[in-house]
N, C-alpha and C. Protein backbone atom coordinates (compact mmCIF):
# COMPACT_ATOMS: atom_id res chain seq x y z
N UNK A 1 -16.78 17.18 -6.56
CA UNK A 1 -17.03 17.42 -5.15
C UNK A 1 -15.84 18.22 -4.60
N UNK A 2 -15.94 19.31 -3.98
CA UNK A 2 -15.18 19.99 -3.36
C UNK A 2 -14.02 18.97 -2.33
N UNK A 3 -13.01 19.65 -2.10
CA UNK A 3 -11.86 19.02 -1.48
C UNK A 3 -12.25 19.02 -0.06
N UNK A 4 -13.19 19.91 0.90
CA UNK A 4 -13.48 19.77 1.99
C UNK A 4 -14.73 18.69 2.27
N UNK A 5 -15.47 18.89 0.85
CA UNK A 5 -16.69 17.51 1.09
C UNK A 5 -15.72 16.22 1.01
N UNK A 6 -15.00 16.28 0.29
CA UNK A 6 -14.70 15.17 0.05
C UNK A 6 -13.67 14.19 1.77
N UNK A 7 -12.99 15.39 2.19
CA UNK A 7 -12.36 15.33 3.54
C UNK A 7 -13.50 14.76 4.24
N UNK A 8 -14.30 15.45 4.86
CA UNK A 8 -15.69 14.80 5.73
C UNK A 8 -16.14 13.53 4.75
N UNK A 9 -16.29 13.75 3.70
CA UNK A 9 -16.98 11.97 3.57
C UNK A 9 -16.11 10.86 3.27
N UNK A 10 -14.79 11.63 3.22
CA UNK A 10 -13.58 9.89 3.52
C UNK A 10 -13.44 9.64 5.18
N UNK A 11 -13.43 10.89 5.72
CA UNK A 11 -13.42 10.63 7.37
C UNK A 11 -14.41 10.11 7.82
N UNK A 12 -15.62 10.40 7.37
CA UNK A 12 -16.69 9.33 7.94
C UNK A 12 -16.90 8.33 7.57
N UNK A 13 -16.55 7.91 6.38
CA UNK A 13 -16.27 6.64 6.05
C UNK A 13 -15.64 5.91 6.38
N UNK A 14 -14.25 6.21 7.18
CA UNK A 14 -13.22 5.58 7.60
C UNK A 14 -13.23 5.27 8.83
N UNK A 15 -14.21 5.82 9.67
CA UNK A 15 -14.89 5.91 11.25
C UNK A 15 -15.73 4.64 10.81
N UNK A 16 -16.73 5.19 10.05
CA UNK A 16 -17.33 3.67 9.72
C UNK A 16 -16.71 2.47 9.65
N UNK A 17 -16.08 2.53 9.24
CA UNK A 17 -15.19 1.09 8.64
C UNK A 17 -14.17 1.03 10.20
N UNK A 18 -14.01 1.56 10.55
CA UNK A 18 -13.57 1.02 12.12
C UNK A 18 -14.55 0.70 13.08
N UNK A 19 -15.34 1.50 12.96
CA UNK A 19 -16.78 0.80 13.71
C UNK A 19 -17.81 0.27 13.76
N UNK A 20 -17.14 -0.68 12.94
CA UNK A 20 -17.85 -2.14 12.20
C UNK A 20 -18.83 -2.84 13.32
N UNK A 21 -19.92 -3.50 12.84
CA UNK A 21 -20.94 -4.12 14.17
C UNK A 21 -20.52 -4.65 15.58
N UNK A 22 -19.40 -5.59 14.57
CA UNK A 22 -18.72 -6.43 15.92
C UNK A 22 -17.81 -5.47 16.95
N UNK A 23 -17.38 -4.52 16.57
CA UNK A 23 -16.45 -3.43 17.57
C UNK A 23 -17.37 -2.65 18.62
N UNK A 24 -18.40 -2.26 17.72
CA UNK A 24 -19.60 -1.38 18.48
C UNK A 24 -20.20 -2.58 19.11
N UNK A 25 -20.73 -3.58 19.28
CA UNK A 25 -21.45 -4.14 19.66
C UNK A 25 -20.13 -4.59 21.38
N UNK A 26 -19.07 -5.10 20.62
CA UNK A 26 -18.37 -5.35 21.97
C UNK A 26 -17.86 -4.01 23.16
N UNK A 27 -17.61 -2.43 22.40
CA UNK A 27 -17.62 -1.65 23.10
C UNK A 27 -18.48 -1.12 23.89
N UNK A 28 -19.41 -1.33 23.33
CA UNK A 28 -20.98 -1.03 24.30
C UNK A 28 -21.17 -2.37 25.33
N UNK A 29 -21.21 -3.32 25.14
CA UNK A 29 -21.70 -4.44 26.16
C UNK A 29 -20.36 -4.89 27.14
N UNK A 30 -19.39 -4.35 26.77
CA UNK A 30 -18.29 -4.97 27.77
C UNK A 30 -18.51 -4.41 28.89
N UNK A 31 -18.66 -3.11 29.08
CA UNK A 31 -19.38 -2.18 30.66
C UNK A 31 -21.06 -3.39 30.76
N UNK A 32 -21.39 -3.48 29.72
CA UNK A 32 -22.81 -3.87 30.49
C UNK A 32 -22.41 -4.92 31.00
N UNK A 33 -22.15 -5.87 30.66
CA UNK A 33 -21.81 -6.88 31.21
C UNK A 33 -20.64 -6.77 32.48
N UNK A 34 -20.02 -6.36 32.86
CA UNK A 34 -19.39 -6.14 34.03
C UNK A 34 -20.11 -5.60 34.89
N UNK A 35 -21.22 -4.36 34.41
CA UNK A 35 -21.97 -4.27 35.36
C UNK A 35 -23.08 -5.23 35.87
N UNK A 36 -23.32 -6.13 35.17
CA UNK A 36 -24.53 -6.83 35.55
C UNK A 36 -23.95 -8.19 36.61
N UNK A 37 -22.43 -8.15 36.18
CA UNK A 37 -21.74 -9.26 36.98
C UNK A 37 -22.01 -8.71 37.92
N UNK A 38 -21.26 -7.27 38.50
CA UNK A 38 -20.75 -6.61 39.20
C UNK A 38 -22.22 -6.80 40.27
N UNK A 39 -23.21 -6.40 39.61
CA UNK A 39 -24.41 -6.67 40.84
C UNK A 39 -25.33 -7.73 41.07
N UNK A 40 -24.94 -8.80 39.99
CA UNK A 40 -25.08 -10.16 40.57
C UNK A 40 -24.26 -10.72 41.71
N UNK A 41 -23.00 -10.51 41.59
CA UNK A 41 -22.08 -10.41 42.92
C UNK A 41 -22.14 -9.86 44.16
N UNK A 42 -23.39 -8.54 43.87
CA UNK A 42 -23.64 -8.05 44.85
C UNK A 42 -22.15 -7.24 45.45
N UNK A 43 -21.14 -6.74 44.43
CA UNK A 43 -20.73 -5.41 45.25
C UNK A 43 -21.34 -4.17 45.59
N UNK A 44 -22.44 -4.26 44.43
CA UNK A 44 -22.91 -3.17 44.14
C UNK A 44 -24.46 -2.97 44.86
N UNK A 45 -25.35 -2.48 45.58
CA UNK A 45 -26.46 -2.56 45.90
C UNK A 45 -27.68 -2.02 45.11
N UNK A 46 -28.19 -3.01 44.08
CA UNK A 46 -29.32 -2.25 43.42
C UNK A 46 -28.94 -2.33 41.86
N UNK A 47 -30.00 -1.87 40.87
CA UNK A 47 -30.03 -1.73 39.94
C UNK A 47 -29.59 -0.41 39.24
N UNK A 48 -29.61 0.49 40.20
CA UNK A 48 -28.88 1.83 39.99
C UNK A 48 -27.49 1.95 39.04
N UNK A 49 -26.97 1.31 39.58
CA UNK A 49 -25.04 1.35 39.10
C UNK A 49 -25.08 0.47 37.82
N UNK A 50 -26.33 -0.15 37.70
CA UNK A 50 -26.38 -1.13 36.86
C UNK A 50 -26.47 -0.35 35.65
N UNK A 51 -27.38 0.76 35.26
CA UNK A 51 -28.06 1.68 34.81
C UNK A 51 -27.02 2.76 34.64
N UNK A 52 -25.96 2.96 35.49
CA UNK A 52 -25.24 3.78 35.30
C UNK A 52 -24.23 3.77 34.41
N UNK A 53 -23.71 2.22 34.45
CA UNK A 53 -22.54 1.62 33.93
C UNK A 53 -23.61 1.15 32.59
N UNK A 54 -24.77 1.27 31.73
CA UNK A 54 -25.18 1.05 30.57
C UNK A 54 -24.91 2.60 29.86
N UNK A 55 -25.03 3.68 30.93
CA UNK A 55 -25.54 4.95 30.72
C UNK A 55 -23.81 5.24 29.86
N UNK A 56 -22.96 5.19 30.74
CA UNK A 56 -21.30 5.25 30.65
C UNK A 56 -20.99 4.62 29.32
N UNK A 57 -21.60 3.38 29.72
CA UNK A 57 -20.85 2.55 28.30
C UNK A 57 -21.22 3.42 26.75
N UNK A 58 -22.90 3.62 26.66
CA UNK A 58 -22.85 4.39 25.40
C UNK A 58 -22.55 5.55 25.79
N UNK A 59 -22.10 6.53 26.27
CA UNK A 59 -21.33 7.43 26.46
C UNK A 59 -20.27 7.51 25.94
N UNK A 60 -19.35 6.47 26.81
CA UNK A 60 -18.31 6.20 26.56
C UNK A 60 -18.25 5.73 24.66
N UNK A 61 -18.83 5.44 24.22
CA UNK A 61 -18.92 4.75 22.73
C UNK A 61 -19.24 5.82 21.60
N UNK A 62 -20.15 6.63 22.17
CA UNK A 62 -19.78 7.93 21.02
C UNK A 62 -18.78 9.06 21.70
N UNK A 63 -18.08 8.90 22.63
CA UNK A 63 -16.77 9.36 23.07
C UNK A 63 -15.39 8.94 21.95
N UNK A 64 -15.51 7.64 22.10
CA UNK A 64 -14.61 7.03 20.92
C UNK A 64 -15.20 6.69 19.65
N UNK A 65 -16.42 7.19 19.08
CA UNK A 65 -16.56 7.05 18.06
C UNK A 65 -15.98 8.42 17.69
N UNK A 66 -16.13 9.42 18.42
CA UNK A 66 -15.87 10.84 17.70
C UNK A 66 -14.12 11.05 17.66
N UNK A 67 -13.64 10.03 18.68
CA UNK A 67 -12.12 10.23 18.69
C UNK A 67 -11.64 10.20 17.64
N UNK A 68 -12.31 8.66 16.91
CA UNK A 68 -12.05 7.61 15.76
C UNK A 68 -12.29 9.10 14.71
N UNK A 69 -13.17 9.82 14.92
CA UNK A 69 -13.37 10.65 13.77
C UNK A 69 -12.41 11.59 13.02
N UNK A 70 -12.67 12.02 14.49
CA UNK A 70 -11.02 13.34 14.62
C UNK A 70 -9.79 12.75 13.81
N UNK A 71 -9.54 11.58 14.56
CA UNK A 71 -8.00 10.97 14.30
C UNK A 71 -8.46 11.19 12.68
N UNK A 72 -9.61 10.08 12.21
CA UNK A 72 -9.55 9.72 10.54
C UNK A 72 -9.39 11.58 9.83
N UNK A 73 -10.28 12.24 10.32
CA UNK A 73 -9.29 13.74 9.88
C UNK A 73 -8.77 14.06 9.42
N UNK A 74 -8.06 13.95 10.87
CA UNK A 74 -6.12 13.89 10.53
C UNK A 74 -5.36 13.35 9.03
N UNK A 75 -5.91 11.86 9.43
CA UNK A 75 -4.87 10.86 8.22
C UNK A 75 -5.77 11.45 6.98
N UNK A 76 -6.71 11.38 6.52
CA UNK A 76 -8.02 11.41 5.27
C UNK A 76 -6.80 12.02 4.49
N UNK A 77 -6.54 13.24 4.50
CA UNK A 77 -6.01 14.28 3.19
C UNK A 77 -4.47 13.29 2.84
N UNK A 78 -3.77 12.43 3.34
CA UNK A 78 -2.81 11.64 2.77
C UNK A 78 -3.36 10.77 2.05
N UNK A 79 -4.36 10.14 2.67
CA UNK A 79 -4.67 9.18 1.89
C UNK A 79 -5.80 9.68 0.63
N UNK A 80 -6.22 10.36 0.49
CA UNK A 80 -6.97 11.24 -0.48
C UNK A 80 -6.20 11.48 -1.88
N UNK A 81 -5.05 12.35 -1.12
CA UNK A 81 -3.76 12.65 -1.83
C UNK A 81 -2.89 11.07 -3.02
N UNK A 82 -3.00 10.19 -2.23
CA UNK A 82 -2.29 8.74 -2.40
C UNK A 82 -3.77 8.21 -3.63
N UNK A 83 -4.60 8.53 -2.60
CA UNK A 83 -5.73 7.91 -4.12
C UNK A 83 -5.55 8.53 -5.62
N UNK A 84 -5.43 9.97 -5.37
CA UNK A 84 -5.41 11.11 -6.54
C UNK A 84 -4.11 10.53 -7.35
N UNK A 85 -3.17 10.40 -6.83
CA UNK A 85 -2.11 10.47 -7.30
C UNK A 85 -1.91 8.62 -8.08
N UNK A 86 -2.80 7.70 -7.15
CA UNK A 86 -3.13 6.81 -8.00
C UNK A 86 -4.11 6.55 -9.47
N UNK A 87 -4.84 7.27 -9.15
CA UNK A 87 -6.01 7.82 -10.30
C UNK A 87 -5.01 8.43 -11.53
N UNK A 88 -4.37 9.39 -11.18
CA UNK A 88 -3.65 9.89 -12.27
C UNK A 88 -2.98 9.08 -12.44
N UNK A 89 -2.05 8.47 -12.29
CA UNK A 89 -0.97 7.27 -12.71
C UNK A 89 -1.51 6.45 -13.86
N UNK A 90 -2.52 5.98 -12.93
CA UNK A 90 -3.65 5.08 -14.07
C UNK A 90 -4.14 5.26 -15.23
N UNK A 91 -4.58 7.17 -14.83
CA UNK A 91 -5.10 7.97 -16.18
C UNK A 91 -3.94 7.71 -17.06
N UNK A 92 -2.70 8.09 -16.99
CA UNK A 92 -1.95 8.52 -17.17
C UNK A 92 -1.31 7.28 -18.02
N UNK A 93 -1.36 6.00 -17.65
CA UNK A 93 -1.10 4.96 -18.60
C UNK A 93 -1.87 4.80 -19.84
N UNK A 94 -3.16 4.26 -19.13
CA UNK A 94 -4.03 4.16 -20.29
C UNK A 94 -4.05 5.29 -21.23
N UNK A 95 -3.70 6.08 -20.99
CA UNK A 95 -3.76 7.19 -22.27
C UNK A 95 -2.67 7.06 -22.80
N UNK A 96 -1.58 6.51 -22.65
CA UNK A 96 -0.23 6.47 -23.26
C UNK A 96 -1.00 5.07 -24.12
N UNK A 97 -1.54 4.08 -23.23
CA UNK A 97 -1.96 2.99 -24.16
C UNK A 97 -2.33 2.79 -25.05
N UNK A 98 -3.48 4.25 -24.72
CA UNK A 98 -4.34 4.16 -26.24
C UNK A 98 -3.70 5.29 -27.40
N UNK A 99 -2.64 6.06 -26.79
CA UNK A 99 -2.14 7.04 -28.40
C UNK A 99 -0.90 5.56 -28.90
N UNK A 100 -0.65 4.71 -28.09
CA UNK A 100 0.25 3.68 -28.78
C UNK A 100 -0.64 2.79 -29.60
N UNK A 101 -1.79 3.01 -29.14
CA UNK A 101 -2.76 2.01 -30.69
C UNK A 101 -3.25 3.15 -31.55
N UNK A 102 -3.63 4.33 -31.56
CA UNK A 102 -3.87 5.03 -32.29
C UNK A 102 -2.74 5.24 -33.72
N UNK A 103 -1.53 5.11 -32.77
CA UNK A 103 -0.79 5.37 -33.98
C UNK A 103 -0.03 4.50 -34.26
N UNK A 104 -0.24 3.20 -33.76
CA UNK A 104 -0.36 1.86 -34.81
C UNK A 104 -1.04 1.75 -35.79
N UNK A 105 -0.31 1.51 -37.34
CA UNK A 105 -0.69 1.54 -38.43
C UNK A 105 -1.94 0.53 -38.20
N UNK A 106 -3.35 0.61 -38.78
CA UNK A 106 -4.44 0.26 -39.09
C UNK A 106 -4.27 -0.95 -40.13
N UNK A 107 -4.02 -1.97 -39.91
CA UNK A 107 -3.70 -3.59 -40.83
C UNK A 107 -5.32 -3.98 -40.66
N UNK A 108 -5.74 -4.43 -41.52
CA UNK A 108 -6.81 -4.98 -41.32
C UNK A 108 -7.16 -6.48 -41.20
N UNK A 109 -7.86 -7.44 -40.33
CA UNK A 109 -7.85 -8.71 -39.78
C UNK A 109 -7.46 -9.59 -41.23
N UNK A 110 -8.17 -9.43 -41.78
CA UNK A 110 -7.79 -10.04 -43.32
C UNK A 110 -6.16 -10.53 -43.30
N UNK A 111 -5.30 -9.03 -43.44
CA UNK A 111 -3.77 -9.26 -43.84
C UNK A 111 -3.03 -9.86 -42.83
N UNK A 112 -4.07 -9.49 -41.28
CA UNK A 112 -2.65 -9.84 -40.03
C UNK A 112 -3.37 -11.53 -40.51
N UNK A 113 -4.03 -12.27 -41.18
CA UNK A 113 -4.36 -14.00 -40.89
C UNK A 113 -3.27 -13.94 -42.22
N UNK A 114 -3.11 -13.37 -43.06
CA UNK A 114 -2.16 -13.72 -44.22
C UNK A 114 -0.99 -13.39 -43.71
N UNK A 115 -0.31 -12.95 -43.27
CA UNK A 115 0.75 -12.39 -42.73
C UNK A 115 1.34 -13.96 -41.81
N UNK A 116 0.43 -14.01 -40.72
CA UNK A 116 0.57 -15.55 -40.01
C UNK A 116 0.62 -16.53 -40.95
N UNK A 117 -0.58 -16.22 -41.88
CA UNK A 117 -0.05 -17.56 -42.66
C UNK A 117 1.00 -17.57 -44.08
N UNK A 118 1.49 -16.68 -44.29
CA UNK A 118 2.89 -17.02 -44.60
C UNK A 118 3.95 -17.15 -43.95
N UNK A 119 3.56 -16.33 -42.00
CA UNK A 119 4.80 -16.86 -41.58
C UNK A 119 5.15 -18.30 -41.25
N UNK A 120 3.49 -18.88 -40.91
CA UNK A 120 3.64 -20.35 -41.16
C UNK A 120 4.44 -21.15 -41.85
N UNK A 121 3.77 -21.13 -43.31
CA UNK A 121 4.22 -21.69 -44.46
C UNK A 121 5.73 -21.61 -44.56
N UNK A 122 6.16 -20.34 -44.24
CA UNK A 122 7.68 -20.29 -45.08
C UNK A 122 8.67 -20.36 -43.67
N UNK A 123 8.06 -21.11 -42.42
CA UNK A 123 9.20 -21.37 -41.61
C UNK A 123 9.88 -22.65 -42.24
N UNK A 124 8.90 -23.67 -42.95
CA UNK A 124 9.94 -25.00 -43.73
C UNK A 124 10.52 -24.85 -44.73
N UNK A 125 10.65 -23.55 -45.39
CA UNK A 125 11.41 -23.44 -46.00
C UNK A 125 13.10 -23.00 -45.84
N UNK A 126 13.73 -23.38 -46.87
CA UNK A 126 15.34 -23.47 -46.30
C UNK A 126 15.57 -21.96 -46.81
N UNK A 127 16.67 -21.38 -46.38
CA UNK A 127 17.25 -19.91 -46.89
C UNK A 127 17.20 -19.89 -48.21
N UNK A 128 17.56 -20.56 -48.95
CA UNK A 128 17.60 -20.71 -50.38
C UNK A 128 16.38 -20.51 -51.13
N UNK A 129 15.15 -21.28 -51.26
CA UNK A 129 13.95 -21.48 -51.10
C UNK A 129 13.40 -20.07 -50.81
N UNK A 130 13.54 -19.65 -49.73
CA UNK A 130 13.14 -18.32 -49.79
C UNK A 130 13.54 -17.40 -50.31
N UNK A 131 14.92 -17.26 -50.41
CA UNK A 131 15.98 -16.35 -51.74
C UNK A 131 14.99 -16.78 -53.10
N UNK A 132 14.69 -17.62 -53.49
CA UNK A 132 13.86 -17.90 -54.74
C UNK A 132 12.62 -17.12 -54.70
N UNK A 133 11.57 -17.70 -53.71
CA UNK A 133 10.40 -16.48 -53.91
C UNK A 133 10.93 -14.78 -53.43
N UNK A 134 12.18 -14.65 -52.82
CA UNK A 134 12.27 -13.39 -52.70
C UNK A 134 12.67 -12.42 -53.83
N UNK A 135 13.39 -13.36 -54.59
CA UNK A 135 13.72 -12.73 -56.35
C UNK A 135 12.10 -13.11 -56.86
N UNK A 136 11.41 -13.66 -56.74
CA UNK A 136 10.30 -13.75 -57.91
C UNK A 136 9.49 -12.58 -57.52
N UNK A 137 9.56 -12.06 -56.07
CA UNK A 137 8.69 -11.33 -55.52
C UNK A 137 8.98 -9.70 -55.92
N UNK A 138 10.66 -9.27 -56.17
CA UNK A 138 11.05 -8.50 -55.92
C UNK A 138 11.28 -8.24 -57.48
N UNK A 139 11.32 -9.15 -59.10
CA UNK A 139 11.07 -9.22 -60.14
C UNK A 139 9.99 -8.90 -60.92
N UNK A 140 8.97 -9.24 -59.71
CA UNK A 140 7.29 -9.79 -60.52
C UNK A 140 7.38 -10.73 -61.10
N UNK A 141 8.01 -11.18 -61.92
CA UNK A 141 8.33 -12.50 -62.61
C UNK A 141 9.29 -12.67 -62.83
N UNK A 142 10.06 -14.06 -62.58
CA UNK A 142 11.37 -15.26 -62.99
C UNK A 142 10.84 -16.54 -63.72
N UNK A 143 11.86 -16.35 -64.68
CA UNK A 143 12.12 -17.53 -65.34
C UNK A 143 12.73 -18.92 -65.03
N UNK A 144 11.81 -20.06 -64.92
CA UNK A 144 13.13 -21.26 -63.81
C UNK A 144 14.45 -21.16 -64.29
N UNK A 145 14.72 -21.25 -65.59
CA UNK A 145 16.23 -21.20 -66.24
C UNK A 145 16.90 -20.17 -65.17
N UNK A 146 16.44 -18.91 -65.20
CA UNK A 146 16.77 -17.76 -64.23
C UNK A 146 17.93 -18.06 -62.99
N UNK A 147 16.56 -18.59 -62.36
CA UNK A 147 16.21 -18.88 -61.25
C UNK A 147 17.36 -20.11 -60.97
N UNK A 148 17.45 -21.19 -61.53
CA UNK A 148 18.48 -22.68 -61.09
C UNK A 148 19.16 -21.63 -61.21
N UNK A 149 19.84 -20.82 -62.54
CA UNK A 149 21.48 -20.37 -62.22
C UNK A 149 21.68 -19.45 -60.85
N UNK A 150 20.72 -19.17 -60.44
CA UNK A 150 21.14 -18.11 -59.19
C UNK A 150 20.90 -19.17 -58.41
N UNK A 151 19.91 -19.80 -57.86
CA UNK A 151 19.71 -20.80 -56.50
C UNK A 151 20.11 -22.39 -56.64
N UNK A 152 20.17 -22.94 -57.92
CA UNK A 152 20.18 -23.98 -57.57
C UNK A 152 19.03 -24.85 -58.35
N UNK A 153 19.43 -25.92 -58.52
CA UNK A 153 18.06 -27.01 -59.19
C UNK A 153 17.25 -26.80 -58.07
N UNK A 154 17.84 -27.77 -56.71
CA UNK A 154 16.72 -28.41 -55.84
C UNK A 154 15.90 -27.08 -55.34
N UNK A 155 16.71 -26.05 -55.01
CA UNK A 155 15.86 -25.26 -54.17
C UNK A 155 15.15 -24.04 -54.83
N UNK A 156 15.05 -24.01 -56.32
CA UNK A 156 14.07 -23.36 -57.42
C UNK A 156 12.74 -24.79 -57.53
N UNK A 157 13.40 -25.71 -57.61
CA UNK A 157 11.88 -26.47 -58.20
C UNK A 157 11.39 -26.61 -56.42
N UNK A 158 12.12 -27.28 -55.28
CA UNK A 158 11.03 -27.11 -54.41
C UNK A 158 10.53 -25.80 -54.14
N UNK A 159 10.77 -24.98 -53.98
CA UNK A 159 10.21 -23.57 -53.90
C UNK A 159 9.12 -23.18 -54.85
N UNK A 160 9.33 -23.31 -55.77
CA UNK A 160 8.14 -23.57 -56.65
C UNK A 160 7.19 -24.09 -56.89
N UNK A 161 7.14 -25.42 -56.81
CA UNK A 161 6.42 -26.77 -56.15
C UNK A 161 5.48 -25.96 -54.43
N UNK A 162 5.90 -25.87 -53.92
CA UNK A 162 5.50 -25.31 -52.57
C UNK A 162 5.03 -24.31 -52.53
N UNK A 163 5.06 -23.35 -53.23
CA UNK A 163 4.80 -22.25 -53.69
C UNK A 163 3.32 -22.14 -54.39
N UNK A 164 3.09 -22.86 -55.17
CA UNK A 164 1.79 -23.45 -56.14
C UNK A 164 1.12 -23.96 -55.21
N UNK A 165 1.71 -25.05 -54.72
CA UNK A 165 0.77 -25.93 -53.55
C UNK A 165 0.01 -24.61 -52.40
N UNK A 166 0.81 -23.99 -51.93
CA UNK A 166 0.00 -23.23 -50.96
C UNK A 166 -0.46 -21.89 -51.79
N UNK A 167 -0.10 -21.53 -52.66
CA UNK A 167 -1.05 -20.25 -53.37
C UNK A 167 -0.20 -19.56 -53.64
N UNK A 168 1.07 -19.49 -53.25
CA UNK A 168 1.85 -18.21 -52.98
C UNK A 168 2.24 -17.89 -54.61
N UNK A 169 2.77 -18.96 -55.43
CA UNK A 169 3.03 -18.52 -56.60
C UNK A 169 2.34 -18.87 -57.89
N UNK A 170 2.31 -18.27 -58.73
CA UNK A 170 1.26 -18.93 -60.08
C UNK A 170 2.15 -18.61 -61.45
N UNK A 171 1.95 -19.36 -62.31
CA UNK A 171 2.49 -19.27 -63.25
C UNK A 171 1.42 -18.13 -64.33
N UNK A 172 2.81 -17.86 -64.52
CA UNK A 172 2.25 -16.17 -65.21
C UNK A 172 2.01 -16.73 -66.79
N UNK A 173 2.96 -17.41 -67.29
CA UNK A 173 2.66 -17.51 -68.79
C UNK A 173 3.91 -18.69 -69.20
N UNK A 174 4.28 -19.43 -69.93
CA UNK A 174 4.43 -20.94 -70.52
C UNK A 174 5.93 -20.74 -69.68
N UNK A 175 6.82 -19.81 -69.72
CA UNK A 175 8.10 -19.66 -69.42
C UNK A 175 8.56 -18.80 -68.01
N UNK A 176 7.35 -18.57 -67.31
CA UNK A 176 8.25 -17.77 -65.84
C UNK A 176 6.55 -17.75 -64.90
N UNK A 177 6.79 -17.44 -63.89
CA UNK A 177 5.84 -17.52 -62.55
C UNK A 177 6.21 -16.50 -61.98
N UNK A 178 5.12 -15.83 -61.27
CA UNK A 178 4.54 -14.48 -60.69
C UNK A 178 4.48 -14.94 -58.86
N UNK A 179 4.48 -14.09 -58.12
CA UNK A 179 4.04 -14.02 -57.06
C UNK A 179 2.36 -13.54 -57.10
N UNK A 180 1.35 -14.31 -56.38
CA UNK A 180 0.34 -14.48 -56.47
C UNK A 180 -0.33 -13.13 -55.71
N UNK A 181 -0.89 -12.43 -56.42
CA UNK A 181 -1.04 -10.92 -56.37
C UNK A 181 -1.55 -10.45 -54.82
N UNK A 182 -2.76 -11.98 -54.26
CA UNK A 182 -3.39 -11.76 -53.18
C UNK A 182 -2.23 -11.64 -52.13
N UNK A 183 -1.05 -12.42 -52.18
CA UNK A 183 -0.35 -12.26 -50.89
C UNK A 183 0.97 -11.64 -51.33
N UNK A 184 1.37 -11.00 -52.37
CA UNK A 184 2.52 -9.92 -52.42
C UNK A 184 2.61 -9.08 -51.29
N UNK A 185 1.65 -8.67 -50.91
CA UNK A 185 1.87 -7.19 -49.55
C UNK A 185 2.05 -8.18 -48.19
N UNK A 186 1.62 -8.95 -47.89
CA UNK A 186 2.11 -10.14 -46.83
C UNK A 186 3.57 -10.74 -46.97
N UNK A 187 3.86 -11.48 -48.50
CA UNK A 187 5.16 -11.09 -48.48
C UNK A 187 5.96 -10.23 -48.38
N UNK A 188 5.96 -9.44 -48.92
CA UNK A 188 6.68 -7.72 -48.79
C UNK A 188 7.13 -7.73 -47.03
N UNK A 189 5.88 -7.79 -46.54
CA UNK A 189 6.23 -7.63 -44.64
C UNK A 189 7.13 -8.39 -44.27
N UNK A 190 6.89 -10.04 -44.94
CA UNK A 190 7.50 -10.89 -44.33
C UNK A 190 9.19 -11.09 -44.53
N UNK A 191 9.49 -10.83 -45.77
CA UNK A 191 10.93 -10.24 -46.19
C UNK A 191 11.24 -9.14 -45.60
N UNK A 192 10.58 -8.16 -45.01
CA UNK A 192 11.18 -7.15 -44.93
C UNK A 192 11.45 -6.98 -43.11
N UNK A 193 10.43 -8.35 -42.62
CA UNK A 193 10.70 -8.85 -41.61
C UNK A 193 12.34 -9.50 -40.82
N UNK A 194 12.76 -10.32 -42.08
CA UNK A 194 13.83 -10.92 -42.01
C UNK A 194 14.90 -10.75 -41.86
């Protein structure tokens, strides 16, 4: 819509919206009613003035409806301006919003529930414990013998133990254990998280 249609139909809209039922209804009847006092009181002689002062009042009412018009006019192109400039702002986010998911790497629902659920799992584990699956992970396979001399008895067999229990590790063959192939790339994040 052109910038001048658009001027006339925010200004008349904005006339409207000031001359809501209850405004028009009280600007028009406040003369009637004074006049009808006025010649119940008998200052006035007759129904004439009565008629005159109805005639005035809507007169008077598209007098100030057209004032109301003019003025809205006036203001319309600021506030037009203030809308536009809100519109773009808006545009102007959401499109930043959506090239910030566009070029968020594509994880698929699958890995982000594995991802949670190793971050689950391996918050009870102690630093150590995780130094253990982080060498088994970063090996492909350790040997426990390996493994106690770098970490420790307790925190190779619980790590291991815990490890089996939730899936994370499997024993590869009679003498060493693997990181469990399904959640290597979940680990990977989660170390590389740390």
């Amino acid at each position: 819509m052109p910038y001048g249609a658009r001027w006339r139909a925010r200004a008349l809209a904005d006339t409207r919206d000031y001359w809501n039922p209850l405004r028009t209804v009280l600007t028009v009847a406040a003369p009637l009613f004074a006049a009808v006092l006025w010649t119940i009181y008998r200052p006035w002689a007759g129904w004439w003035p009565m008629i005159q002062g109805a005639v005035i009042s809507i007169l008077g009412f598209f007098a100030l409806w057209g004032l109301a018009f003019f003025v809205n006019l006036v203001l319309v192109p600021g506030k037009i301006d203030a809308d536009q400039q809100r519109l773009l702002r808006d545009s102007q986010a959401m499109i930043s919003q959506l090239r910030e998911r566009l070029a968020a790497p594509k994880i698929p629902a699958w890995e982000l529930e594995r991802r949670n659920l190793i971050s689950e799992k391996l918050a009870g584990f102690t630093d150590q414990e995780r130094a253990v699956l982080r060498h088994i992970l970063q090996h492909g396979e350790a040997n426990p013998d390996t493994l106690v001399s770098l970490f420790g008895d307790k925190a190779v067999d619980r790590a291991i133990r815990e490890g089996v229990i939730l899936g994370l590790v499997l024993r590869v063959n009679a003498t060493s254990y693997g990181v469990n192939p399904d959640f290597k790339d979940a680990l990977r994040f989660y170390f590389h998280g740390e």
